[in-house]
PDB file of N, CA and C in Angstrom:
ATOM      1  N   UNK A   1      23.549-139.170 -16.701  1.00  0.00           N
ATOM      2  CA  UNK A   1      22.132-139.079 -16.409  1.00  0.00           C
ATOM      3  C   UNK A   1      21.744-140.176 -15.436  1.00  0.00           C
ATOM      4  N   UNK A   2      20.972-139.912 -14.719  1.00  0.00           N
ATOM      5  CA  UNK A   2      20.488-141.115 -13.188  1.00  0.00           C
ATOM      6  C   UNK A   2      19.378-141.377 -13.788  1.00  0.00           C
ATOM      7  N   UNK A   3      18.752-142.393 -13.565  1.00  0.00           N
ATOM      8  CA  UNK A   3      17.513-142.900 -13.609  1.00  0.00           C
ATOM      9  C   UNK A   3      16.558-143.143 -12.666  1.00  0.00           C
ATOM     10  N   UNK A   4      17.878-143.072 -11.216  1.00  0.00           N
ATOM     11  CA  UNK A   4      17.007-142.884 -10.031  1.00  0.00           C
ATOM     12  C   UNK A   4      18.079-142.435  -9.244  1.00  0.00           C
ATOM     13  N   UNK A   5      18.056-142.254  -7.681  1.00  0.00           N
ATOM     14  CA  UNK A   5      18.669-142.219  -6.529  1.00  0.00           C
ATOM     15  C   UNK A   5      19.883-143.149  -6.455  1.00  0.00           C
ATOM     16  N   UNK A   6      20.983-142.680  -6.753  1.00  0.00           N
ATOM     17  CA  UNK A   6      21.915-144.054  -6.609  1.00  0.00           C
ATOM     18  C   UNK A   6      22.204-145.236  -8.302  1.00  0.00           C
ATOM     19  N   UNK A   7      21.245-144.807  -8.824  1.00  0.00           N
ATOM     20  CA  UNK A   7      21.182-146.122 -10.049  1.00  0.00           C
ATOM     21  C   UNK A   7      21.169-145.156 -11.060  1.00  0.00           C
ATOM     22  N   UNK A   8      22.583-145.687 -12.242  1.00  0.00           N
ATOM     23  CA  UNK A   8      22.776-144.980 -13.282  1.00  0.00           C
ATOM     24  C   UNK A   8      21.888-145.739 -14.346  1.00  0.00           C
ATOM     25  N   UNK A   9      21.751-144.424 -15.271  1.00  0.00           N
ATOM     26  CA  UNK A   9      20.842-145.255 -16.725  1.00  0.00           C
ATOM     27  C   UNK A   9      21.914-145.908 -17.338  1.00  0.00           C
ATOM     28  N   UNK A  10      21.095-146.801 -18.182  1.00  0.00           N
ATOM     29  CA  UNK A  10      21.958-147.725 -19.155  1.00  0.00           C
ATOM     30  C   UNK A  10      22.666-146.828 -20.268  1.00  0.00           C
ATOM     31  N   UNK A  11      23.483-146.980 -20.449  1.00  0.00           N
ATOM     32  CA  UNK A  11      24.306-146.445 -21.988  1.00  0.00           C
ATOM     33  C   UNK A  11      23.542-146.750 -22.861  1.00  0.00           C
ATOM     34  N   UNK A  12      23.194-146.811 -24.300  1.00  0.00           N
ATOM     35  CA  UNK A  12      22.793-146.963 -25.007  1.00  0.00           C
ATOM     36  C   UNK A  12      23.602-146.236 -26.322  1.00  0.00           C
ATOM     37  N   UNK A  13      23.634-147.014 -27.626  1.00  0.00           N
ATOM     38  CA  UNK A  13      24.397-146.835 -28.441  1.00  0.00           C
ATOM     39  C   UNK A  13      23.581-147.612 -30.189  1.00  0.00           C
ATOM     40  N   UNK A  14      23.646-146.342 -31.033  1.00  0.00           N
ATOM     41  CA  UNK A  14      22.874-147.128 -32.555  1.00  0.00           C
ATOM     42  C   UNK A  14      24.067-146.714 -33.106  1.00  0.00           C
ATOM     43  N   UNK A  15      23.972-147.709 -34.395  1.00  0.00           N
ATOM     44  CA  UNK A  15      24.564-147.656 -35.356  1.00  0.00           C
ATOM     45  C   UNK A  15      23.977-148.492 -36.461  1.00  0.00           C
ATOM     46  N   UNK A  16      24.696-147.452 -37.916  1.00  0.00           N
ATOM     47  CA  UNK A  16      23.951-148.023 -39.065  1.00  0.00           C
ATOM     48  C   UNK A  16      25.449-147.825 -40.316  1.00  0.00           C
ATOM     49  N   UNK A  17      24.701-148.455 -41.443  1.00  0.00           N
ATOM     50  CA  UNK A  17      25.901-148.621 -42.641  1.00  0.00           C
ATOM     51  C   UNK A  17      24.792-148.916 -43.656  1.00  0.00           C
ATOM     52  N   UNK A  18      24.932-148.190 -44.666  1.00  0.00           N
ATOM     53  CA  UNK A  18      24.125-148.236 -45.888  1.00  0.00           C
ATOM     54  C   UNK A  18      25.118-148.671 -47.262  1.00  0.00           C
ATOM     55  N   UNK A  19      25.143-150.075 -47.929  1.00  0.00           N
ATOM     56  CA  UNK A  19      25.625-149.996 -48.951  1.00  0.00           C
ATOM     57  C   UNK A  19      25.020-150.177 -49.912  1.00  0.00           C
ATOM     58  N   UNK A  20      24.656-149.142 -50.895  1.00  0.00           N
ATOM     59  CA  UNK A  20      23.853-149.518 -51.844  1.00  0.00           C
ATOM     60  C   UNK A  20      22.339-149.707 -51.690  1.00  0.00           C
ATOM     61  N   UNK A  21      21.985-151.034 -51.976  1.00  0.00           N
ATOM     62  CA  UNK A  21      20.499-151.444 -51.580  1.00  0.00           C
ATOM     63  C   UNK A  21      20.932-152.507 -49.997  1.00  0.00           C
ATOM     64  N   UNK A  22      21.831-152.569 -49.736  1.00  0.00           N
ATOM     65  CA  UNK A  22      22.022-153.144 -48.245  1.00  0.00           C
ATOM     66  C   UNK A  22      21.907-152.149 -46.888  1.00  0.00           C
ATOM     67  N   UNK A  23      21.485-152.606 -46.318  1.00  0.00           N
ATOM     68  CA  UNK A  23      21.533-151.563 -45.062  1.00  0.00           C
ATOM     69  C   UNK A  23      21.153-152.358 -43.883  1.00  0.00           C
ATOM     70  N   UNK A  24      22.175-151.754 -42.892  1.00  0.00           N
ATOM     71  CA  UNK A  24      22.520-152.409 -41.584  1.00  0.00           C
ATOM     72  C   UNK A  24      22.420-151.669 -40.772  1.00  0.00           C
ATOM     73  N   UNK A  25      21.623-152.245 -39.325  1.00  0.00           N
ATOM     74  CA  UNK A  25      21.968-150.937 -38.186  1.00  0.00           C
ATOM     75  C   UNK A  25      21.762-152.158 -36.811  1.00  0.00           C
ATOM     76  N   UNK A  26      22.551-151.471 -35.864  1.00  0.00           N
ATOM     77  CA  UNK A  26      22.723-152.529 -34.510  1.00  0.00           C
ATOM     78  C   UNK A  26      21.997-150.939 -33.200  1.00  0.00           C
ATOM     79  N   UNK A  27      21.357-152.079 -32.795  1.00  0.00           N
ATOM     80  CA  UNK A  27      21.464-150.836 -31.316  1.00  0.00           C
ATOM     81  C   UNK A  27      22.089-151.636 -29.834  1.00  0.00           C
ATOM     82  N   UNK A  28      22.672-150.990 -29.026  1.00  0.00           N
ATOM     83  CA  UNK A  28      23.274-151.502 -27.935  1.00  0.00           C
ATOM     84  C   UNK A  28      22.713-150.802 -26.825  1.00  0.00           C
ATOM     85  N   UNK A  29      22.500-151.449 -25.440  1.00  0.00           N
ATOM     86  CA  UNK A  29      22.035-150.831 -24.397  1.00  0.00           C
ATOM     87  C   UNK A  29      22.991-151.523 -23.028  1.00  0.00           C
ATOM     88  N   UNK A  30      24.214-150.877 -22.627  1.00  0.00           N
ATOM     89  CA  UNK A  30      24.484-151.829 -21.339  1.00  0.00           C
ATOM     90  C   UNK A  30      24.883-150.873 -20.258  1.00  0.00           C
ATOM     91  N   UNK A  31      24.644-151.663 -19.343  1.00  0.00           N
ATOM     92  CA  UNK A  31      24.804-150.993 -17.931  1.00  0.00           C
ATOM     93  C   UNK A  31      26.417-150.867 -17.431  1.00  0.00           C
ATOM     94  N   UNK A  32      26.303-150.262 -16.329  1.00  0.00           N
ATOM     95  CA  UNK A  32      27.949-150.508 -15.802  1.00  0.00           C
ATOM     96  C   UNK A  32      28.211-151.814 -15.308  1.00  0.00           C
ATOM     97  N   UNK A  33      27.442-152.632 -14.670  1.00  0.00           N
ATOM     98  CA  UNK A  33      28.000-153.836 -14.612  1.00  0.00           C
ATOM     99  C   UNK A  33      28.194-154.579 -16.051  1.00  0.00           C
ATOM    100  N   UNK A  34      27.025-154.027 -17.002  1.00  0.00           N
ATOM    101  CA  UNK A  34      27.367-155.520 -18.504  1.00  0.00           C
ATOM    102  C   UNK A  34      29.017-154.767 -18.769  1.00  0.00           C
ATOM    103  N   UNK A  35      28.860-153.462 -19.039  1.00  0.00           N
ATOM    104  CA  UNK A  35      30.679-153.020 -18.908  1.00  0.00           C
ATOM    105  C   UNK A  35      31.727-153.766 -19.019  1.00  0.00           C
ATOM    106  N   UNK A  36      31.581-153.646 -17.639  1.00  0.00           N
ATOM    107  CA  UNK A  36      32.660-154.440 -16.497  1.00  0.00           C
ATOM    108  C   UNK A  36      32.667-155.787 -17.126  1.00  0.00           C
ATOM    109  N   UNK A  37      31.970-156.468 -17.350  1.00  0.00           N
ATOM    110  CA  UNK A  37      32.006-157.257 -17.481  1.00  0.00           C
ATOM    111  C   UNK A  37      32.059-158.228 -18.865  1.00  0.00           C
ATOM    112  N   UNK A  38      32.152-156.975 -19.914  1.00  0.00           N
ATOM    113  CA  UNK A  38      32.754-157.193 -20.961  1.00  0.00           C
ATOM    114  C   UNK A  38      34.340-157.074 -21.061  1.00  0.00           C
ATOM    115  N   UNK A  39      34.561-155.925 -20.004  1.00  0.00           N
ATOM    116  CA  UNK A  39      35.795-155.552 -20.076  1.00  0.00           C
ATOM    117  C   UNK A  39      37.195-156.922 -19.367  1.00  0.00           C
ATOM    118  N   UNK A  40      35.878-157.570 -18.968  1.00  0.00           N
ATOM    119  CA  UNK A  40      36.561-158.779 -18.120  1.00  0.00           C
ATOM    120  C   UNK A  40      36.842-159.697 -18.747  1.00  0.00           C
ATOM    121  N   UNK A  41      35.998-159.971 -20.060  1.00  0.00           N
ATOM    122  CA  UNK A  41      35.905-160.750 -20.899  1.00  0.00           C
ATOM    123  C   UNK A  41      37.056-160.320 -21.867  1.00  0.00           C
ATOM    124  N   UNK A  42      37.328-159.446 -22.051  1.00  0.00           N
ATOM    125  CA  UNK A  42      38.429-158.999 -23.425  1.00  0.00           C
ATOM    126  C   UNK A  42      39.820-159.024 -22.459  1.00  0.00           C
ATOM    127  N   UNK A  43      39.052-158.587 -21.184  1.00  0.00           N
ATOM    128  CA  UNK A  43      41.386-159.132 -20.811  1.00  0.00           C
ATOM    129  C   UNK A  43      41.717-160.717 -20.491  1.00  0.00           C
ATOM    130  N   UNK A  44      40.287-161.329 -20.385  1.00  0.00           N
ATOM    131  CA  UNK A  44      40.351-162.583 -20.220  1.00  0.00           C
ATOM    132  C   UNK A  44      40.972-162.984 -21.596  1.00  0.00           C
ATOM    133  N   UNK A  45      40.624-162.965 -23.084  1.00  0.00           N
ATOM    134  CA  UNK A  45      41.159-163.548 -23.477  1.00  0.00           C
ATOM    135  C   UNK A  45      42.288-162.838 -24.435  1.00  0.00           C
ATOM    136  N   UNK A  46      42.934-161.868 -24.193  1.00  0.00           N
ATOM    137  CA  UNK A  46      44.055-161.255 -24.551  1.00  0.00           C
ATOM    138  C   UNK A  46      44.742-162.202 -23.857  1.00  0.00           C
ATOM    139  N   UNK A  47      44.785-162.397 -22.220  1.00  0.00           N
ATOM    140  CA  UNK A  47      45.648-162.927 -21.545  1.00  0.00           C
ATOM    141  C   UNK A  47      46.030-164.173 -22.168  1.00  0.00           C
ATOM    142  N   UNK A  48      44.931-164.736 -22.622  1.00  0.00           N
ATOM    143  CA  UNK A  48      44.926-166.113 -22.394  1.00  0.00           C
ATOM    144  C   UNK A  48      45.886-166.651 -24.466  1.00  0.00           C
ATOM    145  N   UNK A  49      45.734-165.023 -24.767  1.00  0.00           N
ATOM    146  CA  UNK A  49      46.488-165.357 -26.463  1.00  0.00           C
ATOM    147  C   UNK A  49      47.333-165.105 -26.603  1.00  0.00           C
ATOM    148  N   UNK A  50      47.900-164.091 -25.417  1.00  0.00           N
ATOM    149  CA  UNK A  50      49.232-164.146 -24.975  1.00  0.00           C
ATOM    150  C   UNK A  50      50.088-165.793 -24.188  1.00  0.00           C
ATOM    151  N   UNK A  51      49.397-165.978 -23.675  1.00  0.00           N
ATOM    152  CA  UNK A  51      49.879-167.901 -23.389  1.00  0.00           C
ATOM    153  C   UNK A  51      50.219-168.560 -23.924  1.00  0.00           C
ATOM    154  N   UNK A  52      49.343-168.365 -25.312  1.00  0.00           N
ATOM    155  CA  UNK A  52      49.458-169.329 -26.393  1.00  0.00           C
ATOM    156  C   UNK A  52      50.133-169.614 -27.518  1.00  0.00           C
ATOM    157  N   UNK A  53      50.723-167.977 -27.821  1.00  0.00           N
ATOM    158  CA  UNK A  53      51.654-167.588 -28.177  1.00  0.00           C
ATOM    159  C   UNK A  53      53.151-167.677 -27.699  1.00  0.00           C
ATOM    160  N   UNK A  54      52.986-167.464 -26.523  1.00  0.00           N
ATOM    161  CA  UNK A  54      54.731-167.927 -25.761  1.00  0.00           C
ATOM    162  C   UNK A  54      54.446-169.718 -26.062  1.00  0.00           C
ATOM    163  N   UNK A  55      53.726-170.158 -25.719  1.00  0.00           N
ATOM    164  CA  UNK A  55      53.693-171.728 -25.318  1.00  0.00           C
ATOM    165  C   UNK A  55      54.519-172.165 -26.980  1.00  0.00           C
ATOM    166  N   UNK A  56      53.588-171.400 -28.086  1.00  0.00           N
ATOM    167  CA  UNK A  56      53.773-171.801 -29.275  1.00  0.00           C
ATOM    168  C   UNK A  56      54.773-171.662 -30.067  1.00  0.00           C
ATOM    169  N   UNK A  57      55.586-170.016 -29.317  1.00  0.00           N
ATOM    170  CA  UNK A  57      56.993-169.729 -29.583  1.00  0.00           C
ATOM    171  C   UNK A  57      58.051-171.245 -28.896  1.00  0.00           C
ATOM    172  N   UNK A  58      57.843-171.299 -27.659  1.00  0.00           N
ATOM    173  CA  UNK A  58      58.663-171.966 -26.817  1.00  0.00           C
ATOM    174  C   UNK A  58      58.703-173.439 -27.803  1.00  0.00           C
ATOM    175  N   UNK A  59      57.855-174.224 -28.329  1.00  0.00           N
ATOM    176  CA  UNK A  59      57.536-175.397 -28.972  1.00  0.00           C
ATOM    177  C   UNK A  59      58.341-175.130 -30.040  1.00  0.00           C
ATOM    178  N   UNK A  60      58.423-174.180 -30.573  1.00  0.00           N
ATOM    179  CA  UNK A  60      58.589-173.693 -32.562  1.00  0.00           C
ATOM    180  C   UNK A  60      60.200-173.777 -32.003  1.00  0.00           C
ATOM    181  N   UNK A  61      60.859-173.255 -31.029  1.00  0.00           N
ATOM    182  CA  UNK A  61      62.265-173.473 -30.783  1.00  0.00           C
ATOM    183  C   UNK A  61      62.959-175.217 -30.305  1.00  0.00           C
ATOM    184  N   UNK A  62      61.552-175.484 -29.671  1.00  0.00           N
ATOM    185  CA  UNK A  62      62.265-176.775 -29.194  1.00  0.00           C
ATOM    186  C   UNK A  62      62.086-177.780 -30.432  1.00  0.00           C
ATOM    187  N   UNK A  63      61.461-177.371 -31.044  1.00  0.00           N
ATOM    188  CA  UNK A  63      61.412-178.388 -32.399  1.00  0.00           C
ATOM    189  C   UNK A  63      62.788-177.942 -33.117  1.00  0.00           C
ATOM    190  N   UNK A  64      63.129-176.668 -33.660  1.00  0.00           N
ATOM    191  CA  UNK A  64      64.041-176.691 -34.043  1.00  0.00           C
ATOM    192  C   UNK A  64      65.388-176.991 -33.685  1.00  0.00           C
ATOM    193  N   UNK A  65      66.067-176.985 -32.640  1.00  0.00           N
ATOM    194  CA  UNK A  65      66.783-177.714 -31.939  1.00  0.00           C
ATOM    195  C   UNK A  65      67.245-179.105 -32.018  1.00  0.00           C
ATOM    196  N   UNK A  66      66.308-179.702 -32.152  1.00  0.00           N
ATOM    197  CA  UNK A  66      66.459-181.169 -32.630  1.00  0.00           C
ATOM    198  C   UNK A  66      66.874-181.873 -34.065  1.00  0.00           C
ATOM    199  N   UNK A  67      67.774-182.462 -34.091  1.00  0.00           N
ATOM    200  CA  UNK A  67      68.523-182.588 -35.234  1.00  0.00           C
ATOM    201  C   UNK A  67      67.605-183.231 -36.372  1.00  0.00           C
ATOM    202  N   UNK A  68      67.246-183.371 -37.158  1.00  0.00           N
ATOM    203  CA  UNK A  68      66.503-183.492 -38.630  1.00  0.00           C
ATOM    204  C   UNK A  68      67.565-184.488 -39.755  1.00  0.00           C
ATOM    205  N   UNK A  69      66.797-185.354 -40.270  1.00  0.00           N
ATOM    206  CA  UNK A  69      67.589-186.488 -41.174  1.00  0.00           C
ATOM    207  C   UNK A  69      66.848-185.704 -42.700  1.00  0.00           C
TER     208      UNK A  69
END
């Protein structure tokens, strides 16, 4: 759906969860740039837990390696 000439409408998205006497609901509204730019944000830090993980493997070996009294 357009909202105008060239410019898409925002997405928009509800949600709800009823437990009991609790009840929850979120609504979301983002554009193609907020998107993008979430999407930038989640490979940003996949990448970055992938790093941290080799770094942390690489350490966990060099410790073991070393002889122990």
């Amino acid at each position: 759906m357009h909202a105008g000439k060239g410019v898409v409408a925002p997405q928009r998205a509800r949600a709800g969860i009823r437990l009991g006497p609790l009840e929850m609901r979120a609504d979301a509204e983002l554009t193609a740039g907020g998107l993008l730019a979430i999407g930038g944000m989640v490979s940003a830090i996949l990448l970055s837990t992938a790093v941290l993980v080799r770094a942390a493997v690489r350490e966990g070996r060099e410790a073991r390696s070393v002889p122990r009294r």
